[in-house]
Protein backbone atom coordinates (compact mmCIF):
# COMPACT_ATOMS: atom_id res chain seq x y z
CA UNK A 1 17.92 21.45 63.34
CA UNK A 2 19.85 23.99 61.57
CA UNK A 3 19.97 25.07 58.20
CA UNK A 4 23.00 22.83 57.72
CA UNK A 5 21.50 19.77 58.89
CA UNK A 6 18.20 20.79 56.63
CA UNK A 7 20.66 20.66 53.64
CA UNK A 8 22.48 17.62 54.05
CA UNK A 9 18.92 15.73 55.01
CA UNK A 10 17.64 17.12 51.93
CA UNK A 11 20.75 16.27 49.57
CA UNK A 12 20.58 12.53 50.74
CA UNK A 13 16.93 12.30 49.85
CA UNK A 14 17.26 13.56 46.65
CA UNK A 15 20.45 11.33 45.98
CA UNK A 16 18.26 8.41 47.47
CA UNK A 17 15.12 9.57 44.75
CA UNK A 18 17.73 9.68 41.95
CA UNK A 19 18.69 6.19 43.02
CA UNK A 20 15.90 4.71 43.81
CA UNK A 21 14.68 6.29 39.95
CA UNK A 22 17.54 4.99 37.77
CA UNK A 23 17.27 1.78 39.89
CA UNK A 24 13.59 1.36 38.48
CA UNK A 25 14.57 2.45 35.02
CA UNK A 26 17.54 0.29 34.97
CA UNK A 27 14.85 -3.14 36.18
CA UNK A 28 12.60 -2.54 33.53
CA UNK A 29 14.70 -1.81 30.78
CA UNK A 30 16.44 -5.23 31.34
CA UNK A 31 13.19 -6.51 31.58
CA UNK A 32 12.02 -5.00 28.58
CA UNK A 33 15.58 -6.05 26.69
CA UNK A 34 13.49 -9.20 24.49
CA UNK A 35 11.29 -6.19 23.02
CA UNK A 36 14.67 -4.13 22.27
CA UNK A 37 16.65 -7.14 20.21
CA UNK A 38 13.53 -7.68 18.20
CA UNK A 39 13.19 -3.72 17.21
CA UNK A 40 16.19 -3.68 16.66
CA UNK A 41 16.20 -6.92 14.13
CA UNK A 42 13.50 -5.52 12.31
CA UNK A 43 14.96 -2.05 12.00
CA UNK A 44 18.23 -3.60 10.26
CA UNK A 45 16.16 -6.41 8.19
CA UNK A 46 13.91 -3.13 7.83
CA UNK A 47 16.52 -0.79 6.33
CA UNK A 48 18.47 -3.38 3.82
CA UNK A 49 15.20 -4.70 2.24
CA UNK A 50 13.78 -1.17 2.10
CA UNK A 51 17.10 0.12 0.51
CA UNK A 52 16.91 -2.74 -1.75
CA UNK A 53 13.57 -2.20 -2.83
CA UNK A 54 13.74 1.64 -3.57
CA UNK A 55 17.13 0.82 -5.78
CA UNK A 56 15.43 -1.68 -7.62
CA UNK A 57 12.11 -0.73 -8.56
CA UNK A 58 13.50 2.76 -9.27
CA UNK A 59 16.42 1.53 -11.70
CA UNK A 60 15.37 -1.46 -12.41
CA UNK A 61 12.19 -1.23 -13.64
CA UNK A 62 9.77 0.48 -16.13
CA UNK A 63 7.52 3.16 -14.97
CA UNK A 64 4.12 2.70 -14.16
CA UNK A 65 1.19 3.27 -10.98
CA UNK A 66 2.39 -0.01 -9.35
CA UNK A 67 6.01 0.93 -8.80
CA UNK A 68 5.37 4.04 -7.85
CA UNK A 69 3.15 3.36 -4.90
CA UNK A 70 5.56 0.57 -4.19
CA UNK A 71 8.52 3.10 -4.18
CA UNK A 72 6.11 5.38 -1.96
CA UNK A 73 5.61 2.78 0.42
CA UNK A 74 8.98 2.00 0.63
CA UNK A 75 9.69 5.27 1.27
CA UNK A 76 7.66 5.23 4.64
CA UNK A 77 9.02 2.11 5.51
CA UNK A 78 12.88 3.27 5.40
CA UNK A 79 11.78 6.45 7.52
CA UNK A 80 10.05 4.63 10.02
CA UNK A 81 12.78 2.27 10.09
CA UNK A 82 15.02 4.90 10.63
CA UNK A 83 13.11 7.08 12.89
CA UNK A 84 10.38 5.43 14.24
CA UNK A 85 12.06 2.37 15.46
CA UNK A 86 15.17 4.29 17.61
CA UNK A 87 12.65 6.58 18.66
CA UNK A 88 11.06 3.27 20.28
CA UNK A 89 14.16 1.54 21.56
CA UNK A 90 15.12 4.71 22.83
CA UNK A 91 11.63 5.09 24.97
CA UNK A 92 12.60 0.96 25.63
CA UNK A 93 16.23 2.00 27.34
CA UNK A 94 14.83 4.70 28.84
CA UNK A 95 11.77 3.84 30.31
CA UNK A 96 11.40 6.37 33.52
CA UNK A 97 14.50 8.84 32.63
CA UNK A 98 13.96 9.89 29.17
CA UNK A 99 14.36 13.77 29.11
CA UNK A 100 14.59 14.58 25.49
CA UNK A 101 11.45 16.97 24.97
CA UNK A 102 12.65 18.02 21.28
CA UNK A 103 13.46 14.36 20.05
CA UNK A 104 10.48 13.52 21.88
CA UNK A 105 8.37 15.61 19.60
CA UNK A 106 10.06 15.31 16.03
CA UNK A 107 10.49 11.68 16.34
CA UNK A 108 6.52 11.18 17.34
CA UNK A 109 5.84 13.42 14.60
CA UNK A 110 8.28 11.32 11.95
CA UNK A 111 6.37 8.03 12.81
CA UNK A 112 2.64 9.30 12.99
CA UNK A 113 3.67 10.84 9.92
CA UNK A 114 4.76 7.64 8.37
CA UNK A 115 1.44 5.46 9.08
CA UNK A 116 -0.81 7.99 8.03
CA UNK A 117 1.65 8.08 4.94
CA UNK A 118 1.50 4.08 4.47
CA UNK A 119 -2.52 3.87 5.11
CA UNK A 120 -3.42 6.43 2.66
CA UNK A 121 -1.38 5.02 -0.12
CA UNK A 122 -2.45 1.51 0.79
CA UNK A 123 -6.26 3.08 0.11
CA UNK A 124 -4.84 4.64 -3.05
CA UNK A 125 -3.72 0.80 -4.17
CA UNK A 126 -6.98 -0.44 -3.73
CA UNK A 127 -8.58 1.67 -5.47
CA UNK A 128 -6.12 1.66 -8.57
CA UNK A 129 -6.70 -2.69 -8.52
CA UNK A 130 -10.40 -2.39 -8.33
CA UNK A 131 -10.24 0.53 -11.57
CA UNK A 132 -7.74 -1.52 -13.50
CA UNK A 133 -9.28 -5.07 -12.78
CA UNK A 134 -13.12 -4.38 -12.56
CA UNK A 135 -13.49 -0.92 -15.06
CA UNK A 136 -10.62 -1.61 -17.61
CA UNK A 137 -12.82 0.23 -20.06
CA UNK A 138 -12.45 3.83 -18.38
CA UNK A 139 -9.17 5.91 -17.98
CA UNK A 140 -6.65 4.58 -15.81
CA UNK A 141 -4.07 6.60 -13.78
CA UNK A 142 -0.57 7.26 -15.28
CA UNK A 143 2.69 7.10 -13.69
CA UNK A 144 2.90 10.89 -13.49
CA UNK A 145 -0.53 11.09 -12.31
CA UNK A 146 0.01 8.51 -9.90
CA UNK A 147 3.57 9.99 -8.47
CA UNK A 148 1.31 13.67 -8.14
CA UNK A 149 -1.02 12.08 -6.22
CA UNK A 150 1.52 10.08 -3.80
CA UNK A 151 3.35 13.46 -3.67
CA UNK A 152 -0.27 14.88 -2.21
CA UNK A 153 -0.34 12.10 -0.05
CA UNK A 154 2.53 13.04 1.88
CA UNK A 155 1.29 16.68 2.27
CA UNK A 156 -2.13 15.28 3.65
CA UNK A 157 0.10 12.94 6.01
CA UNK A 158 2.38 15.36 7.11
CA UNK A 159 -0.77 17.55 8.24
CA UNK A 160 -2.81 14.93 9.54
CA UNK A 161 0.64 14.06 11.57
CA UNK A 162 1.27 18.03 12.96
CA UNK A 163 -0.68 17.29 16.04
CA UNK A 164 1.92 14.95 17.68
CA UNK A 165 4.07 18.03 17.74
CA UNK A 166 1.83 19.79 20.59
CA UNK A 167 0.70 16.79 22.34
CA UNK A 168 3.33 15.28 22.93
CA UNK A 169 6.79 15.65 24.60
CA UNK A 170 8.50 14.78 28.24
CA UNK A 171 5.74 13.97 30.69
CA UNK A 172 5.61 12.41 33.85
CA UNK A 173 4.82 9.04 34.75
CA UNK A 174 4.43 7.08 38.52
CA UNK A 175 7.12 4.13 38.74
CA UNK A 176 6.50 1.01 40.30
CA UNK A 177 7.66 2.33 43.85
CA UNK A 178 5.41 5.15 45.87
CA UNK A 179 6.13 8.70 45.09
CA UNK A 180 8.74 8.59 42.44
CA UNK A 181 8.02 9.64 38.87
CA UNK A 182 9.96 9.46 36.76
CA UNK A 183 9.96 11.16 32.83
CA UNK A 184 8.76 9.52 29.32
CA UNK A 185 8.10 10.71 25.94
CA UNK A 186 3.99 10.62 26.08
CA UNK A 187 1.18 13.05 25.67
CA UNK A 188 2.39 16.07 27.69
CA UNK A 189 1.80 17.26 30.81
CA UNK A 190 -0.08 20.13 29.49
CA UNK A 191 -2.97 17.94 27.27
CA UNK A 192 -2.84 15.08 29.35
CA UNK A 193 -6.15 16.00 31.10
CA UNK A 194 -7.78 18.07 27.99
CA UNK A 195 -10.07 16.36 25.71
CA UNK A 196 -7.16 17.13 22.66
CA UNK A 197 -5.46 13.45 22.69
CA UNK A 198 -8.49 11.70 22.95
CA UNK A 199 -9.93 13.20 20.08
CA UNK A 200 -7.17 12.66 18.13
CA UNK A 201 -7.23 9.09 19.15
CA UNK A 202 -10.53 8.81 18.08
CA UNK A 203 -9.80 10.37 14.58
CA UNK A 204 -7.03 7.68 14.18
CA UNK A 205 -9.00 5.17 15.17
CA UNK A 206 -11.82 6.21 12.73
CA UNK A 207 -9.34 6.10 10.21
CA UNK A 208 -7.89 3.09 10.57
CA UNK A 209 -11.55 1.32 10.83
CA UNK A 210 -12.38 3.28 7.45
CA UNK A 211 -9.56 2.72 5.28
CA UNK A 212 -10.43 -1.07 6.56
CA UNK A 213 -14.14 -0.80 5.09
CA UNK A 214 -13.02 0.98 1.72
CA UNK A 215 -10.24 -1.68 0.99
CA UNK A 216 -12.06 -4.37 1.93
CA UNK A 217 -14.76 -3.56 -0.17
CA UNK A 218 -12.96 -2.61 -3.09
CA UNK A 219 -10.94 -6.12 -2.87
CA UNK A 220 -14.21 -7.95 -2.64
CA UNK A 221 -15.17 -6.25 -5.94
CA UNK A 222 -11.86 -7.21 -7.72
CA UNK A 223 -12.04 -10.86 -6.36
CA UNK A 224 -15.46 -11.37 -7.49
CA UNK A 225 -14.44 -9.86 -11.12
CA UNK A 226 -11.71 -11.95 -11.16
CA UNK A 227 -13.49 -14.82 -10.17
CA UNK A 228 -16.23 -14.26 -13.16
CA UNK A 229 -13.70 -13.42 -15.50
CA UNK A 230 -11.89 -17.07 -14.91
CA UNK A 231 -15.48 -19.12 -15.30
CA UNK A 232 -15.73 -16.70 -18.58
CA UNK A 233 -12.42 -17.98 -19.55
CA UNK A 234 -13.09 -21.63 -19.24
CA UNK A 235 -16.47 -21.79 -20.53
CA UNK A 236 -14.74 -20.42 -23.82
CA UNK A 237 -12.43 -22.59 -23.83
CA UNK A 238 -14.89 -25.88 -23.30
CA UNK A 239 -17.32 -24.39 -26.10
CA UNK A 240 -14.29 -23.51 -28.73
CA UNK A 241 -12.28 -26.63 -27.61
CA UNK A 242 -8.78 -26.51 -28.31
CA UNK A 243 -9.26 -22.80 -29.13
CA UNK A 244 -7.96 -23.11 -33.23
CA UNK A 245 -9.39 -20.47 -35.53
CA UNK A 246 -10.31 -17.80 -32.89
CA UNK A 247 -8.03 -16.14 -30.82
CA UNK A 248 -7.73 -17.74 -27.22
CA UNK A 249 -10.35 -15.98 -24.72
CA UNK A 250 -12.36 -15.03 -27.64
CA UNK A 251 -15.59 -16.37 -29.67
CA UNK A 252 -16.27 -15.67 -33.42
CA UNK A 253 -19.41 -14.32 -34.48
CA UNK A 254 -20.09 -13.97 -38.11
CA UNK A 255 -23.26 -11.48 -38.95
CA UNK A 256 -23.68 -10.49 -42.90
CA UNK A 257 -20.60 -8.48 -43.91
CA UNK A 258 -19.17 -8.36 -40.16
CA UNK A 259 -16.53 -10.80 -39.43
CA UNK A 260 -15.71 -10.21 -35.57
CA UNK A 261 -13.84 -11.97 -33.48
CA UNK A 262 -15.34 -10.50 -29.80
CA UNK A 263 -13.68 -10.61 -26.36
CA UNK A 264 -15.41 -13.19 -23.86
CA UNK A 265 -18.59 -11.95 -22.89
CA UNK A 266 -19.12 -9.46 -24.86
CA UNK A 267 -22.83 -8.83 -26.15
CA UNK A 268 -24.14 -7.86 -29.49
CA UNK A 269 -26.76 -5.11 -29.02
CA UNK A 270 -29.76 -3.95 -30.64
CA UNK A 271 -27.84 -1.32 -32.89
CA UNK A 272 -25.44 -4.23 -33.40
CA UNK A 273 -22.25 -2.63 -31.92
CA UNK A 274 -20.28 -4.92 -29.83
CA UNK A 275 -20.16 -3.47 -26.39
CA UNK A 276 -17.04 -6.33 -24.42
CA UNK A 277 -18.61 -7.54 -21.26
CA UNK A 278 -16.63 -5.62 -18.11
CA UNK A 279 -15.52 -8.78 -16.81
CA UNK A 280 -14.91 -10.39 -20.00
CA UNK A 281 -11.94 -8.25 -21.46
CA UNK A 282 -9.86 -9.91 -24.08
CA UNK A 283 -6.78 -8.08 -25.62
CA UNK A 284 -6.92 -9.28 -29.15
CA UNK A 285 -9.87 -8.13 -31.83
CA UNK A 286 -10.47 -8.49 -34.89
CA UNK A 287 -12.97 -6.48 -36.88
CA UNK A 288 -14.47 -5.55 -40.07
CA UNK A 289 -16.81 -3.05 -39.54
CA UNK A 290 -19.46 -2.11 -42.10
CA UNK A 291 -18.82 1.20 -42.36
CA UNK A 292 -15.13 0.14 -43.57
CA UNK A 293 -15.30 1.26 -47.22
CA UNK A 294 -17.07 4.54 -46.29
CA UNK A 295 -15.26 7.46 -44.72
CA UNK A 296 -15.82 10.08 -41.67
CA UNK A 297 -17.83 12.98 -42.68
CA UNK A 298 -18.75 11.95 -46.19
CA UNK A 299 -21.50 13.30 -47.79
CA UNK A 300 -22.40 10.44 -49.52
CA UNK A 301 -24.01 8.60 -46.30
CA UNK A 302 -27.03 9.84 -44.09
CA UNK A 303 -26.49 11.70 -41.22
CA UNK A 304 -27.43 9.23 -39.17
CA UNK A 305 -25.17 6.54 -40.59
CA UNK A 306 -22.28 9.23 -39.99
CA UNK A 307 -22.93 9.67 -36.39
CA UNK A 308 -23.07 5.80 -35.82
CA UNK A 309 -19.50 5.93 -37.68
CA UNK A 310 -18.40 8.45 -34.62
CA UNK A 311 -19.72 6.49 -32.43
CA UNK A 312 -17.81 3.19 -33.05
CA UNK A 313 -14.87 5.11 -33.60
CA UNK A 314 -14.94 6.18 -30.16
CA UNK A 315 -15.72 3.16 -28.83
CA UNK A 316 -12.94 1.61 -30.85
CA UNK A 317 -10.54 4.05 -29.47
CA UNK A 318 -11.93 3.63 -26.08
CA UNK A 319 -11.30 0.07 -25.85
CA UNK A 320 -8.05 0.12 -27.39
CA UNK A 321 -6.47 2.18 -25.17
CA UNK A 322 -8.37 0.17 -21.88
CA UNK A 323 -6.73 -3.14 -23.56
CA UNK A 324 -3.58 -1.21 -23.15
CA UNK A 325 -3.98 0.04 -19.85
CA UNK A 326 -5.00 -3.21 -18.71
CA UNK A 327 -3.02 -5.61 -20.40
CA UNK A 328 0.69 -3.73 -20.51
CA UNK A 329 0.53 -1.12 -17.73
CA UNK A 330 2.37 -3.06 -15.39
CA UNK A 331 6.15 -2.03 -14.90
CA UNK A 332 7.87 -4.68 -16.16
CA UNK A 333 5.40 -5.06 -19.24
CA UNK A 334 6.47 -4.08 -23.12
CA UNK A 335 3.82 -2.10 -24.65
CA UNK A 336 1.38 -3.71 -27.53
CA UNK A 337 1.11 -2.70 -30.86
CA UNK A 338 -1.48 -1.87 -32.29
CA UNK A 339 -2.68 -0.04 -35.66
CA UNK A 340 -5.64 1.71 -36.53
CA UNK A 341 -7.01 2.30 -40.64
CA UNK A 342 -8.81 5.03 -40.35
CA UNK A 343 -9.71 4.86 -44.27
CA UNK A 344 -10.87 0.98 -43.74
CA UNK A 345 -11.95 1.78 -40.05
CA UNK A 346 -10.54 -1.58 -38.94
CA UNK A 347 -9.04 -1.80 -35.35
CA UNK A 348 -6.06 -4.51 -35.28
CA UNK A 349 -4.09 -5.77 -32.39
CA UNK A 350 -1.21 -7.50 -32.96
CA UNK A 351 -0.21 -8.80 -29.75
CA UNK A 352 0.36 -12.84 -29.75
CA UNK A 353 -2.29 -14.52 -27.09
CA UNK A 354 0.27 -15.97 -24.74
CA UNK A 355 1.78 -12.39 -24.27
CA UNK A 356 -1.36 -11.04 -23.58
CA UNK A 357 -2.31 -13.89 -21.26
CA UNK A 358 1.16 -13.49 -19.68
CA UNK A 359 0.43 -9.67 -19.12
CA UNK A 360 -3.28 -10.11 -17.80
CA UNK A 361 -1.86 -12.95 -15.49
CA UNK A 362 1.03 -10.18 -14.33
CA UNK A 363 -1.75 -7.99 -13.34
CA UNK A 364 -3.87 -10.49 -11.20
CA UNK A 365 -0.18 -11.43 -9.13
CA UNK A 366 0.49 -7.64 -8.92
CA UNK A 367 -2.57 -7.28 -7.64
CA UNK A 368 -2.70 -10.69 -5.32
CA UNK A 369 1.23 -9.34 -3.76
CA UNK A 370 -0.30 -5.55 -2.97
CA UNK A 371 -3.51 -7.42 -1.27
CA UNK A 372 -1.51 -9.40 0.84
CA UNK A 373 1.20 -6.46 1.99
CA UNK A 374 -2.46 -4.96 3.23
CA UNK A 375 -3.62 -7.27 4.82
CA UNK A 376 -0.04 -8.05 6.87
CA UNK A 377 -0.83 -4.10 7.71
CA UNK A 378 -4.03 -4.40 8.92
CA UNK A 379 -3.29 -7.19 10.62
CA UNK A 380 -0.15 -6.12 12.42
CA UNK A 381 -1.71 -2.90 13.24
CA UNK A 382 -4.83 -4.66 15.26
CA UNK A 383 -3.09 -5.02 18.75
CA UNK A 384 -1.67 -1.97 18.80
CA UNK A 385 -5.05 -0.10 18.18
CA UNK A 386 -6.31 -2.73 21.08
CA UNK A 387 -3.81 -1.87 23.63
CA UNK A 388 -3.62 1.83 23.08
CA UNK A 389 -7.88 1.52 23.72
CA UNK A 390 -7.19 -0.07 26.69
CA UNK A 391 -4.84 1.97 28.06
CA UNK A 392 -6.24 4.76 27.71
CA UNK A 393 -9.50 3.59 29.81
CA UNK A 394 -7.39 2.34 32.20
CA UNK A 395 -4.39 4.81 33.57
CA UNK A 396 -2.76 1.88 35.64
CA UNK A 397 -2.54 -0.36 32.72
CA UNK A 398 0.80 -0.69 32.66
CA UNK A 399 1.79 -0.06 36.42
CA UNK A 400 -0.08 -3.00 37.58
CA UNK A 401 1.09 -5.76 35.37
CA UNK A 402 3.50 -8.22 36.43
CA UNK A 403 7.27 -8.17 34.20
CA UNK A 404 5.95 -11.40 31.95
CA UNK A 405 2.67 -9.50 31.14
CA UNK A 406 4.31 -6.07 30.34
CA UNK A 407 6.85 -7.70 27.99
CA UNK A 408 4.24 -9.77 26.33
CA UNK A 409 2.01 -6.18 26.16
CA UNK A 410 5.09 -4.25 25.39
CA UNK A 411 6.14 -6.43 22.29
CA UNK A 412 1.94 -7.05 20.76
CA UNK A 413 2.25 -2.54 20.84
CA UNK A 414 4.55 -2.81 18.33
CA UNK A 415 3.95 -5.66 16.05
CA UNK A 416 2.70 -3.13 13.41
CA UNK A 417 6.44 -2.65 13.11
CA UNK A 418 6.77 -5.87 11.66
CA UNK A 419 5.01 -4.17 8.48
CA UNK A 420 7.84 -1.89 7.71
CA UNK A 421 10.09 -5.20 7.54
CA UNK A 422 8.01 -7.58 5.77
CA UNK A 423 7.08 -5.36 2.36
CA UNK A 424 10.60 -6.52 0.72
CA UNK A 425 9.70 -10.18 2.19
CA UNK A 426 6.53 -10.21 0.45
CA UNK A 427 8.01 -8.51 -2.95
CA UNK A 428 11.17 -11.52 -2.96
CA UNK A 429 8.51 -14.04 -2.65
CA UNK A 430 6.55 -12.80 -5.11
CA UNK A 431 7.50 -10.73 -7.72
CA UNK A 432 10.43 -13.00 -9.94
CA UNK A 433 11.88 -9.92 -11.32
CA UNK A 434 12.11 -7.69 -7.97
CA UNK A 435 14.29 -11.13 -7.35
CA UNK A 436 16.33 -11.84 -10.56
CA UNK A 437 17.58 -8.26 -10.07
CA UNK A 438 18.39 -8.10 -6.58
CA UNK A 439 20.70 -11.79 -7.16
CA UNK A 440 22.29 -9.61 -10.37
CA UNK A 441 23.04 -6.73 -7.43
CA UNK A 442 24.53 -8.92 -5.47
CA UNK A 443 26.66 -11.03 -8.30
CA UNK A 444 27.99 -7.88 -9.73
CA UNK A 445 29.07 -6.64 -6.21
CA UNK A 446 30.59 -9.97 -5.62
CA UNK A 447 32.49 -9.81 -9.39
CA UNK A 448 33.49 -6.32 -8.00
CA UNK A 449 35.55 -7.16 -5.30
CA UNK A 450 37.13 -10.07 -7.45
């Protein structure tokens, strides 16, 4: 055979490979079509309700920790559904041809990036709901202080995220028939047999299991305080009746020249200051201390007497500014007066008991809505983690499946998108003003085209 004949036999069995290649991509990407119509469904549900919520909570409503970890995970959501989810209908269309090595890269990047993003700031939630509900007493984060730290958040995800980068990028993979491969955006041929994406696997892993622990743990905490706080609550109510003369949620306690009305379960101790009870926080007290006609520093009174002055000063201050924190740090909440005498020493709050009531029971839903967009994340996130396990102990995982079994697989490896769609869900349901203002969007559009 001549070098001729060498060429043409050579040209038709490449133009067979090719062939036989896109003929194999083109079988399972109709195969794999259900998976694409539902990514793509929850990438446009994904991107209006994610819009929505960013223009509303930012506009709409007052500053405070809660929106802005709710604008932060919006944030993620809209770049995952923006990035993330093409970058998986893409690797859906293109199953054994996809040859992009740079979109590859940036686009694994953009989406690790974004669920480290959303599982660090779902830890930071936690963690603000167990401080506000179960230590109302100590400082509480701001707004600014909680936008700094989201800000840091980002930095620590976009780090954790620089991996995908390296490891991943075009790499070959065997298709169904015998000796052809085709090419897929995967760990790269390079680390594929190094010990580099198992470890970083394994640190995902880890972190997911962690950030499991810590929020379950902390949510325990604040259901249990909650829980103690509402038996508090109605055995006040069944001792004090219909609740005339004291404030509601509170018990009066008459001792000598102290007339105090005290939050609900709080305890008289041995120096007689009222120290509140931490699960027993009311927002309205009334006090007349009996250092009221003597002032700060005078050197009429011991020194001892002086220091005790201090003291409930402090605590005073202290447990103002927790009532505060507790009671009216919620976006949508109007602050609550309050006045201090410091020549009298008397600590009012003027707040009317159904406002507070209506505040404390703003922070409990608040905190009942951010729970549940948690747990739809940790749930939607478990078969994924399962599969990828799997997989990864078993290299013919996929190739040995029959078409039911890998569309059933392929669509349970990407139900944590369903996260990044359901937030705005969850906030419509649940939050009446996120919902009065997204109706008064869409009636002032509507009056704008009229």
């Amino acid at each position: 055979m001549n070098n001729t004949s060498r060429f043409v036999v050579v040209q038709e069995n490449l133009q067979n490979y090719e062939e036989i290649l896109l003929a194999e991509n083109r079988y399972e990407a109709k195969a794999l079509t259900p998976v694409t119509v539902y990514l793509v469904m929850l990438m446009i549900i994904g991107i209006f309700g994610n819009t929505m919520v960013l223009y509303v909570y930012k506009f709409r409503f007052r500053k405070s920790t809660s929106r802005v970890f709710i604008l932060s995970l919006a944030a993620f959501d809209l770049i995952t559904c923006l990035f993330g989810m093409p970058y998986h209908i893409l690797d859906l269309a293109y199953p054994y041809t996809f040859t992009w090595d740079g979109v590859c890269k940036s686009l694994s990047f953009a989406l690790t990036f974004t669920i480290l993003g959303s599982i660090y700031v779902l830890d930071l939630i936690a963690i603000d709901r167990y401080r506000k509900i179960c230590k109302p007493l100590e400082k509480q984060l701001s707004a600014m202080g909680t936008k700094i730290i989201c800000w840091v958040t980002a930095l620590v995800a976009a780090i954790s995220a620089s991996p995908m980068i390296f490891l991943y990028g075009v790499a070959d993979v065997n298709t169904r028939t015998p000796n052809i491969t085709g090419k897929e955006c995967y760990i790269s041929n390079e680390y594929s047999f190094t010990e580099f994406p198992l470890i970083y696997d394994g640190f995902f892993i880890l972190l997911f299991l962690l950030s499991i622990l810590i929020v379950s743990i902390l949510y325990i905490n604040v259901g249990i305080a909650v829980r103690k706080r509402k038996k508090i609550h109605e055995s006040n109510l069944n001792e004090s009746g219909s609740g005339f003369g004291t404030p509601l949620g509170s018990r009066r306690t008459t001792t000598g020249e102290d007339t105090i009305s005290t939050p609900l379960g709080s305890l008289r101790e041995k120096d007689g200051t009222i120290r509140p009870h931490l699960h027993g926080h009311s927002p309205i007290i009334k006090q007349k201390s009996k250092f009221s006609n003597l002032s700060y520093n005078s050197p009429r009174i011991p020194r001892k007497i002086n220091k005790e002055m201090k003291k409930e000063k402090s605590f005073r201050q202290k447990l103002k500014r927790a009532m505060s924190d507790v009671s009216s740090g919620e976006y949508d909440s109007t602050s609550g007066t309050g006045t201090l005498d410091r020549g009298q020493g008397q600590l009012k709050i003027i707040d009317q008991t159904k406002m507070a009531s209506r505040k404390q029971r703003r922070t409990l839903r608040i905190t009942t809505m951010l729970f549940i967009i948690t747990l739809i994340f940790v749930i939607s996130f478990l078969p994924y983690l399962i599969i990828e396990v799997i997989s990864n102990t078993d290299e013919t995982y996929w190739i040995t499946m029959e078409t039911w079994e890998l569309v059933i697989s392929s669509l349970l490896y990407r139900t944590y998108f369903i996260n990044n769609m359901v937030n705005p869900i969850v906030y419509w349901c649940l939050d009446q003003k996120f919902k009065k203002e997204v109706v008064k969007f869409f009636t002032r559009c509507k009056t704008c085209k009229h």
